[in-house]
C-alpha atoms as a PDB file:
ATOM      1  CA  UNK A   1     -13.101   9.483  11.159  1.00  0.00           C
ATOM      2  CA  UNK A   2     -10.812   6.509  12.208  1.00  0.00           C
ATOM      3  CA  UNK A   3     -10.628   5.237   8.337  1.00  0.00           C
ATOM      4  CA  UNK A   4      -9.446   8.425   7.725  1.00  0.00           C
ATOM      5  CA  UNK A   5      -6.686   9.161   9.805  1.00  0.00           C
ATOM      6  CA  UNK A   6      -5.227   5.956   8.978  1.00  0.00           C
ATOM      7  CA  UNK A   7      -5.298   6.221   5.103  1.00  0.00           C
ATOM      8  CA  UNK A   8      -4.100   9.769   5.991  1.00  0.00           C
ATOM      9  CA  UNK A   9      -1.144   8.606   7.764  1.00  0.00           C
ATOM     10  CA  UNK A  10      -0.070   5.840   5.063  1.00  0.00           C
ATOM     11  CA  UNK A  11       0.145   8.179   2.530  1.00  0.00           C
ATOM     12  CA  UNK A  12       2.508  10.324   4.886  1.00  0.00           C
ATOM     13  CA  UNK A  13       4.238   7.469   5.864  1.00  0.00           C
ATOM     14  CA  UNK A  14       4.890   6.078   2.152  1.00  0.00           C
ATOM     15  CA  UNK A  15       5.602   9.708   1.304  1.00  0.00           C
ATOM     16  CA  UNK A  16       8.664   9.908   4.015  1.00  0.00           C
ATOM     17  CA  UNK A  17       9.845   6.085   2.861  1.00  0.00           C
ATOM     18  CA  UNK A  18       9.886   7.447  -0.867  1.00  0.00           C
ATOM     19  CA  UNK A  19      11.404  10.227   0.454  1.00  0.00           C
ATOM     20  CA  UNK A  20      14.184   8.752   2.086  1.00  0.00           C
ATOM     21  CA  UNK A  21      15.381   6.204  -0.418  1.00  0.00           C
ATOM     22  CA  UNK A  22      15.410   8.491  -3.146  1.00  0.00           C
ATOM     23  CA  UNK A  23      17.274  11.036  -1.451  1.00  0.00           C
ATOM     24  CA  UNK A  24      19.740   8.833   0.144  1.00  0.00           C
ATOM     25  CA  UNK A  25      20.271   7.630  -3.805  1.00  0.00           C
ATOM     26  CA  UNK A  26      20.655  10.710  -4.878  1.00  0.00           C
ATOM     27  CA  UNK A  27      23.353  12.072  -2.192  1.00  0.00           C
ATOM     28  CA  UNK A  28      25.203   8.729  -2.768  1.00  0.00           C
ATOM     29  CA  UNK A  29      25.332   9.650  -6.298  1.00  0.00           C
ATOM     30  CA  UNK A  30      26.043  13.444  -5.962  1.00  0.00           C
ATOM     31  CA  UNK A  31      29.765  13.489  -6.575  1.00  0.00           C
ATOM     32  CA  UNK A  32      30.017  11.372  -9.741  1.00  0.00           C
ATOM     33  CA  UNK A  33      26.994  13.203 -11.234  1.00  0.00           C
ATOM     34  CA  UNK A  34      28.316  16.507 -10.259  1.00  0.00           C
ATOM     35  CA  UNK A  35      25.052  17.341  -8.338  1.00  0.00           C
ATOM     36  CA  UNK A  36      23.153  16.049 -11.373  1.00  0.00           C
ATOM     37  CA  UNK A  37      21.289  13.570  -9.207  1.00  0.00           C
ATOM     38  CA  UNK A  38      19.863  16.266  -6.339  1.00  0.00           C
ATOM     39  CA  UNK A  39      18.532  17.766  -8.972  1.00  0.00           C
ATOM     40  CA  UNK A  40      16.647  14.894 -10.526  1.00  0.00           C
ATOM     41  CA  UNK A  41      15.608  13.904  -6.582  1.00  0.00           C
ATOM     42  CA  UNK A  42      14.216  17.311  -6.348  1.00  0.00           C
ATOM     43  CA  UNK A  43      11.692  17.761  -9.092  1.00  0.00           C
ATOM     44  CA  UNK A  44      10.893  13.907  -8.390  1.00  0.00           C
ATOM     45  CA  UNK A  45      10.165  15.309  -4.953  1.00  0.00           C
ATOM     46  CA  UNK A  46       7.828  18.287  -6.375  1.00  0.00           C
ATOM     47  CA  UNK A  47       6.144  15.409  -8.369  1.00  0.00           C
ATOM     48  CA  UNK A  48       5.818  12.878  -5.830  1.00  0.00           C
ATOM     49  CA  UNK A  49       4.777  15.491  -2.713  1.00  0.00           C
ATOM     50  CA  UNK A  50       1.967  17.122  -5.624  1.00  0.00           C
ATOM     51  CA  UNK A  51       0.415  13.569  -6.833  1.00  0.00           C
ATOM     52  CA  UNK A  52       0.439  12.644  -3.017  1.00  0.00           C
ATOM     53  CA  UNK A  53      -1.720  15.650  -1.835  1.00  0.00           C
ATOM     54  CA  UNK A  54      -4.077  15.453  -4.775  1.00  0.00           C
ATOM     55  CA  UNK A  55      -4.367  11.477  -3.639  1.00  0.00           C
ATOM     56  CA  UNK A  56      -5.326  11.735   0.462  1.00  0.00           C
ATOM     57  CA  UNK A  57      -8.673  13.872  -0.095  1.00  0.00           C
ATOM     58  CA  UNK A  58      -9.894  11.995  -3.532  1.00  0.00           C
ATOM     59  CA  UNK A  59      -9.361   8.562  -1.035  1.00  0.00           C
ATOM     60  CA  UNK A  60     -10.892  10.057   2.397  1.00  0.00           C
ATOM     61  CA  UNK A  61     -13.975  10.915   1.024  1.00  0.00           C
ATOM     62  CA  UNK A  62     -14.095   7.710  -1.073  1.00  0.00           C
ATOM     63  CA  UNK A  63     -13.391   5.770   2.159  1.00  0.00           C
ATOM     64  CA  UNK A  64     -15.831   7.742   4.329  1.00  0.00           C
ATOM     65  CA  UNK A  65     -19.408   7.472   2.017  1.00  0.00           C
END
């Protein structure tokens, strides 16, 4: 149960790292791209947030046999 908690928790904490550079990126670049850039951050976000959900119960039970 311990094993997976923690590979839960990695994935959320990668998740919120990912989250937070490309976000900050994309709000630095929001002006000169004309919003162009939130955009792009939020289907990358859609993307990211769907391939990480698919990824935490295909590891757990991998981790817990």
């Amino acid at each position: 149960m311990k094993t997976a908690y923690d590979l839960v928790m990695d994935l959320i904490a990668s998740l919120i790292e990912w989250l937070i550079i490309t976000w900050l990126a994309a709000q630095a670049a929001a002006v000169p791209t004309l919003g162009a850039s939130e955009v792009a951050a939020a289907a990358a976000t859609t993307a990211e947030v769907a391939v990480a959900t698919t990824r935490a119960p295909r590891s757990s039970s991998a981790r817990t046999r």
